[in-house]
Protein backbone atom coordinates (compact mmCIF):
# COMPACT_ATOMS: atom_id res chain seq x y z
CA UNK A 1 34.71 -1.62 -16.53
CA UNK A 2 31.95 0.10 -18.03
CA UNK A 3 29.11 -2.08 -16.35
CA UNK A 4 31.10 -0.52 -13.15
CA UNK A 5 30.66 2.91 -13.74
CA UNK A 6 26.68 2.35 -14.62
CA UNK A 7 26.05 0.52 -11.50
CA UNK A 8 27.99 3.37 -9.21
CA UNK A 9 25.90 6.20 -11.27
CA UNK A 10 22.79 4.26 -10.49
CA UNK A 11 23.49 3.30 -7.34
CA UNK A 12 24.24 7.14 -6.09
CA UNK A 13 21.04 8.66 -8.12
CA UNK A 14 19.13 6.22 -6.15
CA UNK A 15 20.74 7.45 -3.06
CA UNK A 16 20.76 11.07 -4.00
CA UNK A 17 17.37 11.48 -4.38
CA UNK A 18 16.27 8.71 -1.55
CA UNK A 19 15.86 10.59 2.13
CA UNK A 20 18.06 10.20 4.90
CA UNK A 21 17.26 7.02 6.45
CA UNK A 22 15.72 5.43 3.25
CA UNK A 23 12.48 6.13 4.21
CA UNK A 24 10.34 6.62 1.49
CA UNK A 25 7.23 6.16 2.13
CA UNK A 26 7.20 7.32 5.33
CA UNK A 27 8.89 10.99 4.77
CA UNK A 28 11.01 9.77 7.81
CA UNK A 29 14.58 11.75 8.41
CA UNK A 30 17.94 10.16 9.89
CA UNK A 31 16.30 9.89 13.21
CA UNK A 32 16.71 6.78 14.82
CA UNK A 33 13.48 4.76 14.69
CA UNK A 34 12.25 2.64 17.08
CA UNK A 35 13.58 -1.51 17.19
CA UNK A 36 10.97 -4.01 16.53
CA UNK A 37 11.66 -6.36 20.13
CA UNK A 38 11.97 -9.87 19.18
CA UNK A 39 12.78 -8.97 15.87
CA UNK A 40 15.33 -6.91 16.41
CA UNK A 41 15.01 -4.89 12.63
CA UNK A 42 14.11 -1.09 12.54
CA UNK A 43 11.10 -0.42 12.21
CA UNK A 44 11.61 2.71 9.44
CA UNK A 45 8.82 4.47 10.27
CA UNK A 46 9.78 6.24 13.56
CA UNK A 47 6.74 7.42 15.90
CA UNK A 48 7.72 10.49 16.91
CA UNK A 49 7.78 12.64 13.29
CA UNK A 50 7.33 12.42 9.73
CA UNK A 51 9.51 13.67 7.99
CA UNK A 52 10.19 16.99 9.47
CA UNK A 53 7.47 16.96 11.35
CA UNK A 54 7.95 16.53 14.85
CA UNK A 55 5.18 15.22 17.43
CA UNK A 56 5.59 18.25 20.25
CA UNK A 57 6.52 21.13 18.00
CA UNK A 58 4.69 24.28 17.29
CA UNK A 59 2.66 24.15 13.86
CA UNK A 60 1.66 27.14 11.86
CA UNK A 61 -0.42 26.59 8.45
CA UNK A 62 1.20 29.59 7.60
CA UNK A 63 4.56 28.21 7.27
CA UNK A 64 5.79 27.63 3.57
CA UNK A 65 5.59 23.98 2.59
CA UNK A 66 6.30 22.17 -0.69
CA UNK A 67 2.52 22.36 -1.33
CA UNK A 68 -0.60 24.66 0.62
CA UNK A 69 -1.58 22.92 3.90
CA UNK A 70 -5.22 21.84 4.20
CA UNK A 71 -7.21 22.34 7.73
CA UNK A 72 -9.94 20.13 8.20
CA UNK A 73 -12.19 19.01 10.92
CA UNK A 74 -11.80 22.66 13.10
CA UNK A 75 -12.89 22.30 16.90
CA UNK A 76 -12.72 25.92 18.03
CA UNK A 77 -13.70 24.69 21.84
CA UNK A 78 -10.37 22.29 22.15
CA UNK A 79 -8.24 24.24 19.59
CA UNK A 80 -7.36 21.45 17.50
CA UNK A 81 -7.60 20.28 13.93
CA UNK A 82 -6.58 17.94 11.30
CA UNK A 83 -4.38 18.82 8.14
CA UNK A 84 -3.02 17.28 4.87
CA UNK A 85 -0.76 17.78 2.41
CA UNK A 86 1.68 20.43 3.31
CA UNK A 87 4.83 18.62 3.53
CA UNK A 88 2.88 15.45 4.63
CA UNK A 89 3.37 12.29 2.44
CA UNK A 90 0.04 11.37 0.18
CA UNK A 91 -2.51 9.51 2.54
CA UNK A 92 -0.74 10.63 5.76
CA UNK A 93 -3.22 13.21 8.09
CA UNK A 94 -1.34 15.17 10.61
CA UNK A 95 -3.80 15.99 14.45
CA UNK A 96 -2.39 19.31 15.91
CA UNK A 97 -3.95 20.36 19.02
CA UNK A 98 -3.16 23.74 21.60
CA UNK A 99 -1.17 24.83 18.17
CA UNK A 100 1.74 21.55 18.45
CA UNK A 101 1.72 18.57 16.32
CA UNK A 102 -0.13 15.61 18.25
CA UNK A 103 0.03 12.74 16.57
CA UNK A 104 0.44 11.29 12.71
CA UNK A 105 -2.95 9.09 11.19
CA UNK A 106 -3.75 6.76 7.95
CA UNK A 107 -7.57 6.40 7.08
CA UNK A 108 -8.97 4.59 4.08
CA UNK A 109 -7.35 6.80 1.55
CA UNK A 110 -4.12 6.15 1.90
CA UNK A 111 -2.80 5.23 -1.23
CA UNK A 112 0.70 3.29 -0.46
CA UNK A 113 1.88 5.17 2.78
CA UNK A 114 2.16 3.13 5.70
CA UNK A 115 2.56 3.57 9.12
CA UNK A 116 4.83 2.04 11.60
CA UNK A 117 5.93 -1.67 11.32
CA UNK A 118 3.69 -1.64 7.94
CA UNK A 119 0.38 -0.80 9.59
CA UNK A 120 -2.25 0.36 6.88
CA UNK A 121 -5.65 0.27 6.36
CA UNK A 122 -7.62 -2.99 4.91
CA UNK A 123 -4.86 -5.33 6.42
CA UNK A 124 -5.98 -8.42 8.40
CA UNK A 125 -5.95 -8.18 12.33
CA UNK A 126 -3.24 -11.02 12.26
CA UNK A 127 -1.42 -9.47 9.60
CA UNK A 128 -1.06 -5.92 11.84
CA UNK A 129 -0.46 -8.52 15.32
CA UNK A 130 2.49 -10.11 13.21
CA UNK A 131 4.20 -7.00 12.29
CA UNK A 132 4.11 -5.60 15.80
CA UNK A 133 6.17 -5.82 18.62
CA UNK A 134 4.67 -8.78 20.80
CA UNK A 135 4.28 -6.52 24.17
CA UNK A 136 0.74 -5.09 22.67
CA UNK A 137 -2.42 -4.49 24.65
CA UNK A 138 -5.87 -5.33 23.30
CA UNK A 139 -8.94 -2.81 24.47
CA UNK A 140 -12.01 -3.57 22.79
CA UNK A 141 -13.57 -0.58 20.85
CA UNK A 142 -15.18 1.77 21.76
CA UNK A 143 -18.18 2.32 19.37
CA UNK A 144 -17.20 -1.47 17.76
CA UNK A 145 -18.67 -4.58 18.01
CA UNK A 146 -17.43 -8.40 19.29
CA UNK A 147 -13.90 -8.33 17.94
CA UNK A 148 -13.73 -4.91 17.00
CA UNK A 149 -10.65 -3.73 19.03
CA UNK A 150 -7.78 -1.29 19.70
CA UNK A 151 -4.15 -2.67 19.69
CA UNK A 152 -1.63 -0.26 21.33
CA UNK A 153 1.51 -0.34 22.12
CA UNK A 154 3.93 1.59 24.05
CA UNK A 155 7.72 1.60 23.98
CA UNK A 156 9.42 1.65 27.87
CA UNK A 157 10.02 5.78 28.76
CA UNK A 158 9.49 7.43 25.19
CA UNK A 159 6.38 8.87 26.19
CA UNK A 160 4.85 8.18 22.21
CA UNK A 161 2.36 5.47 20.63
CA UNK A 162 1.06 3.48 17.67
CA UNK A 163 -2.75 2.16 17.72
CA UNK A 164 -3.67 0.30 14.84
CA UNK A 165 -7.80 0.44 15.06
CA UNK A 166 -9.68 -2.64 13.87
CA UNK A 167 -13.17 -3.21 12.83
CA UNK A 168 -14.56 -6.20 11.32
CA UNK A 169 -11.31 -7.98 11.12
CA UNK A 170 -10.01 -5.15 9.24
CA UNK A 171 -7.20 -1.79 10.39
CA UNK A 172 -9.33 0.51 9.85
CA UNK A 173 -7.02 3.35 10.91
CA UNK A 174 -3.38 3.66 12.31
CA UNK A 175 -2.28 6.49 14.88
CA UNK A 176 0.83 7.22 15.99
CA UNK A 177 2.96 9.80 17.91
CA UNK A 178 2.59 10.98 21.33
CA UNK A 179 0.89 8.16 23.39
CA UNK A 180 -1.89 10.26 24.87
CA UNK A 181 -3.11 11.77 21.32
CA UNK A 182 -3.30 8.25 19.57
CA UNK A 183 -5.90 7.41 22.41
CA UNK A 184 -8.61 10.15 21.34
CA UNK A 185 -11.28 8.21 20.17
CA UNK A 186 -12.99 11.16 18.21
CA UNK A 187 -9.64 13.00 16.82
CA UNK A 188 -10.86 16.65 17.96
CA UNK A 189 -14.04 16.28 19.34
């Protein structure tokens, strides 16, 4: 009976300290994410927020936060900017433009956070294809060369996005949230 009452303490510290919906890496809460179609698993890394964080609400770097926010990248001319840390999970960069959270991003230091269906930086392109819902669209890139491309994709009447961005073969970047934002090419500019 003893090996029982390990097990149950272990089992609830895990769970105590774990987030609602088990998302770890992510910072996601207990909202539902969005299915994987064809696979039909959750993907646990919703689009819409991060953790608290919600694409569409007011930000203020003024508002306490586990850690200080840090603004980056300013554009005075289309009020918007980039910020870390804060309550954002390690290697997760937050675009807040008109003063409302945008979309969420992963760049080359990203350190183990992932973004939807596993996307991160320095996976293959087939790797990222795999993991994502087979409905995609390709769009060649922008600045890129011959295979350098854009996969989005867009789930039916949710009005939010995830573009994985690859260059030689290679995510170079992963945006998600609201399914306008994730198409800015230059973040800010």
């Amino acid at each position: 009976m003893a090996w029982r009452s390990v097990v149950f303490v272990a089992v609830t510290a895990v769970l105590l300290v774990q987030p609602a919906g088990g998302a770890i890496a992510s910072g996601a809460g207990d909202v539902p994410a969005i299915s994987r179609q064809g696979v039909g698993e959750l993907d646990p890394v919703p689009l819409d927020h991060v953790g608290a964080l919600v694409v569409g609400d007011a930000f203020d770097a003024q508002s306490p936060a586990s850690r200080p926010w840090v603004i980056q990248g300013v554009n005075e001319e289309t009020n918007c900017f980039h910020v870390i840390e804060g309550d954002l999970p390690d290697g997760i960069m937050m675009m807040v433009a008109g003063g409302r959270i945008d979309r969420f991003e992963l760049g080359p230091e990203v350190g183990s956070a992932r973004g939807p269906f596993g996307l991160h930086p320095g996976m293959g392109r087939a790797a990222a294809e795999e993991a994502m819902p087979k409905d995609v669209g390709v769009s060649q890139h922008q600045y890129g060369g011959e295979g350098d491309v854009y996969i989005d994709w867009y789930p039916p009447e949710c009005g939010f996005g995830v573009r994985p961005e690859i260059l030689s073969g290679r995510v170079s970047g992963v945006f998600w949230g609201d399914g306008e934002a994730i198409q800015l090419i230059e973040g800010c500019s």
